[in-house]
N, C-alpha and C. Protein backbone atom coordinates (compact mmCIF):
# COMPACT_ATOMS: atom_id res chain seq x y z
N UNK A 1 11.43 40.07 18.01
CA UNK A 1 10.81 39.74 16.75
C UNK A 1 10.59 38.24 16.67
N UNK A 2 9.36 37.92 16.08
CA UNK A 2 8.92 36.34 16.87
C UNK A 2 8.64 36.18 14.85
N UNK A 3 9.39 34.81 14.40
CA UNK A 3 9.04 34.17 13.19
C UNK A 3 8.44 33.41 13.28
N UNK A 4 6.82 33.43 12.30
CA UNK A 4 6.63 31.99 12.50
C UNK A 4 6.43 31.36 11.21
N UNK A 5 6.85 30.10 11.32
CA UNK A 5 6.32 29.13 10.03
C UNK A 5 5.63 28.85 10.26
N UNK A 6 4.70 29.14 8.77
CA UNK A 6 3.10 29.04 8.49
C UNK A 6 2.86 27.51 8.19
N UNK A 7 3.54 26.63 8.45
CA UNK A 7 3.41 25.27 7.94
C UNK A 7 3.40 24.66 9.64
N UNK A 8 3.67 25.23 10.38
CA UNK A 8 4.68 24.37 11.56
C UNK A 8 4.09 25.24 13.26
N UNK A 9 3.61 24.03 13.72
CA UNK A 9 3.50 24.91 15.19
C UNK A 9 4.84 24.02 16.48
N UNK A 10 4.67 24.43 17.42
CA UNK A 10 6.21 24.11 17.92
C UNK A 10 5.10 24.06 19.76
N UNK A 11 5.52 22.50 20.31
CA UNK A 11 4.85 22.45 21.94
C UNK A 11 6.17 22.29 22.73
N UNK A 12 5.71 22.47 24.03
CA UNK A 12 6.99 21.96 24.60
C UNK A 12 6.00 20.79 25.80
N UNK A 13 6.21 19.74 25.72
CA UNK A 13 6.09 18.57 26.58
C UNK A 13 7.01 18.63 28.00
N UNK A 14 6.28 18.38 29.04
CA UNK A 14 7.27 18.04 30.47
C UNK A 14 6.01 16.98 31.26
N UNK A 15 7.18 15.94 31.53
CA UNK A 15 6.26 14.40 32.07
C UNK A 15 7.40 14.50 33.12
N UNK A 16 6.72 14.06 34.60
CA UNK A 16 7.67 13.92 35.88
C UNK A 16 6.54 12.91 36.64
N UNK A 17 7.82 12.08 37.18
CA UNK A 17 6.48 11.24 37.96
C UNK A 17 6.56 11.82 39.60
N UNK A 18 5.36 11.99 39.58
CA UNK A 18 4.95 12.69 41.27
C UNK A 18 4.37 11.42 42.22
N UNK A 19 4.64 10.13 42.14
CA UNK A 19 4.53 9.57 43.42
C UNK A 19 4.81 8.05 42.90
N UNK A 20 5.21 7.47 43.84
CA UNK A 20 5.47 5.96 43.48
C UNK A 20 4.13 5.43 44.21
N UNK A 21 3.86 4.30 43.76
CA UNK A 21 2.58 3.08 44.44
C UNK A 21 3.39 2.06 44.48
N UNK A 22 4.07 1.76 45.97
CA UNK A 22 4.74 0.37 45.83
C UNK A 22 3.89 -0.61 45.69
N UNK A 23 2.41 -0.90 45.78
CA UNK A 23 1.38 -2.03 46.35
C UNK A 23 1.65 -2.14 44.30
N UNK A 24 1.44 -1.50 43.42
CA UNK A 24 0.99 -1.77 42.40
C UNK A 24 2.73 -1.46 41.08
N UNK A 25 3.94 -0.80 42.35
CA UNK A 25 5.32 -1.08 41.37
C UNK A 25 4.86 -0.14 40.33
N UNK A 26 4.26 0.67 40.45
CA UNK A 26 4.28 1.76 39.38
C UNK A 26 4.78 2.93 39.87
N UNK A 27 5.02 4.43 38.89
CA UNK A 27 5.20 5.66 39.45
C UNK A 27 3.39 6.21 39.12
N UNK A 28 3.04 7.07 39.42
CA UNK A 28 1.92 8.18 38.80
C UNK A 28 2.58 9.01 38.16
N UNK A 29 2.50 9.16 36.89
CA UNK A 29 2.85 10.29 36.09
C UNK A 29 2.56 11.55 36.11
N UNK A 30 2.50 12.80 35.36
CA UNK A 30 1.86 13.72 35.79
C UNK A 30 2.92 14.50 34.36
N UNK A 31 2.11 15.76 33.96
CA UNK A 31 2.28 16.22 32.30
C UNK A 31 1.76 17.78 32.61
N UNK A 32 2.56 18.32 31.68
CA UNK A 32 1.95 19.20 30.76
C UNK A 32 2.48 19.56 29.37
N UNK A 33 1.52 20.13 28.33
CA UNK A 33 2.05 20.41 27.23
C UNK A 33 1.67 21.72 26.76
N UNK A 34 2.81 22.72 26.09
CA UNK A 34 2.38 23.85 26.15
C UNK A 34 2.32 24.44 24.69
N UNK A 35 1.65 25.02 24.29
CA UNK A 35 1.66 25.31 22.77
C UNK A 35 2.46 26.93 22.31
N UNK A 36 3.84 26.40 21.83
CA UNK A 36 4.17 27.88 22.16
C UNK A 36 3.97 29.01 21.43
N UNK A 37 2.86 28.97 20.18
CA UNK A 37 2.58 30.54 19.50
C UNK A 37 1.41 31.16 20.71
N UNK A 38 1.06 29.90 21.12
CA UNK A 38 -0.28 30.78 21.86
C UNK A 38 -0.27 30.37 23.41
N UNK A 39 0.84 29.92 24.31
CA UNK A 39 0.69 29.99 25.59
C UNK A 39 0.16 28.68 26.20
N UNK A 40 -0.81 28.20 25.34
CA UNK A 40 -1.80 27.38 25.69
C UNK A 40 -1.39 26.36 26.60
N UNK A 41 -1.73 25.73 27.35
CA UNK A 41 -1.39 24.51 28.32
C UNK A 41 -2.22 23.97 28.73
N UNK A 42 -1.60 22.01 28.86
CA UNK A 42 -2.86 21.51 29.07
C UNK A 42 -2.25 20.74 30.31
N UNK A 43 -3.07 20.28 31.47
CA UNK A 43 -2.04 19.23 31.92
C UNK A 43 -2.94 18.44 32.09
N UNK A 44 -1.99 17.03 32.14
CA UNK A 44 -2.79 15.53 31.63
C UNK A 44 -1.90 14.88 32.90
N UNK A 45 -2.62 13.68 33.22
CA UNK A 45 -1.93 12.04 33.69
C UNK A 45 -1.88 10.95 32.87
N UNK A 46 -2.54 11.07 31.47
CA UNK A 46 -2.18 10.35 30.31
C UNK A 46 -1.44 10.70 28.85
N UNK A 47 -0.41 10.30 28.33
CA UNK A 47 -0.16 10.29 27.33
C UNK A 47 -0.74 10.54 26.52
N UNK A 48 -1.69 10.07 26.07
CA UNK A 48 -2.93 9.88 25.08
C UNK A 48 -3.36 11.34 24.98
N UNK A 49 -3.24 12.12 25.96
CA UNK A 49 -3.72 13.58 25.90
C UNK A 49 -3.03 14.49 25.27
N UNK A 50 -1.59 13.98 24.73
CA UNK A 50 -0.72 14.62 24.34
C UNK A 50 -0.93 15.19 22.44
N UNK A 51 -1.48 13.11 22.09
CA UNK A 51 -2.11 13.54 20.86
C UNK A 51 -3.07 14.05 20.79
N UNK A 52 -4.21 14.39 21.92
CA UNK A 52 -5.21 15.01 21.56
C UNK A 52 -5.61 16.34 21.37
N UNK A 53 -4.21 16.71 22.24
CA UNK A 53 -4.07 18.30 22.71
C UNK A 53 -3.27 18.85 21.15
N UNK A 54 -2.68 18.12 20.18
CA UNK A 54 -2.40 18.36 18.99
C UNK A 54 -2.97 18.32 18.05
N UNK A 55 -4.00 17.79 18.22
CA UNK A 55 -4.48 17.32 16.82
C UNK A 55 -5.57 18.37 16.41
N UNK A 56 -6.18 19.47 17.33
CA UNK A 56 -6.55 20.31 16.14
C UNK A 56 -5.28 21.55 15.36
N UNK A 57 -4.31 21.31 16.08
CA UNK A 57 -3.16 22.52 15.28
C UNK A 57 -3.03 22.06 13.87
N UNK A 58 -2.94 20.50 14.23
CA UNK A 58 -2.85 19.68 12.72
C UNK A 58 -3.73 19.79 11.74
N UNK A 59 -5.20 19.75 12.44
CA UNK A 59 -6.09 20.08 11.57
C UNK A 59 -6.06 21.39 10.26
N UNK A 60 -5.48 22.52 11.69
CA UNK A 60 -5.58 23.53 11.27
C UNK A 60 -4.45 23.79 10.23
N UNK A 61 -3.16 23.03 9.58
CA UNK A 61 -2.95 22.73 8.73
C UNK A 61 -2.47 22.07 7.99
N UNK A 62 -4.02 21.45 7.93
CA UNK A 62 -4.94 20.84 7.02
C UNK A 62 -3.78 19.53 7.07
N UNK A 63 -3.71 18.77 7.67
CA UNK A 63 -2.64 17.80 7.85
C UNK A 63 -3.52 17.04 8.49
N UNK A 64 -3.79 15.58 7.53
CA UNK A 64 -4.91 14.90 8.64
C UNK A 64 -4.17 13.80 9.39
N UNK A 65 -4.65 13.81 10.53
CA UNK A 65 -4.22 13.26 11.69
C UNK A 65 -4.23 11.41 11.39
N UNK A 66 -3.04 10.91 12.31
CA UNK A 66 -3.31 9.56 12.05
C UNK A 66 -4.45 9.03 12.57
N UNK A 67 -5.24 7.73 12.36
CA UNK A 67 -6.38 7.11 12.27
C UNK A 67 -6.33 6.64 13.79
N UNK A 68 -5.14 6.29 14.21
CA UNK A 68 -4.59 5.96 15.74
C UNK A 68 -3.89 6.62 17.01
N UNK A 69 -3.56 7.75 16.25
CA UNK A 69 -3.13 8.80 16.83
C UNK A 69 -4.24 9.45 17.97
């Protein structure tokens, strides 16, 4: 039996870095985020995708998104 709040959706985020670049001292990142009423998954190499991959749930209620977000 699955509850859901009608106010509230629920993701689960996982970030692992999959390779180092010693020339440039960084890792490469690597993502996914999963939306858990509906399965959904996205996978990204930026952060930035994280708010984007949210922001229509927000829409949807009716919760407007930050201006920077």
């Amino acid at each position: 039996m699955q509850i859901q709040e009608p106010s509230s959706h629920s993701f689960i985020v996982k970030i692992w870095a999959e390779e180092f670049v010693p020339a440039q001292h960084q890792a490469v990142w690597r993502g996914h985020i999963t939306h858990v009423g509906s399965g959904e998954r996205r996978y990204l190499q930026e952060l930035d995708k994280i708010a984007e991959f949210i922001k229509p749930y927000m829409q949807e209620l009716t919760v407007p998104p930050e201006e920077n977000a």
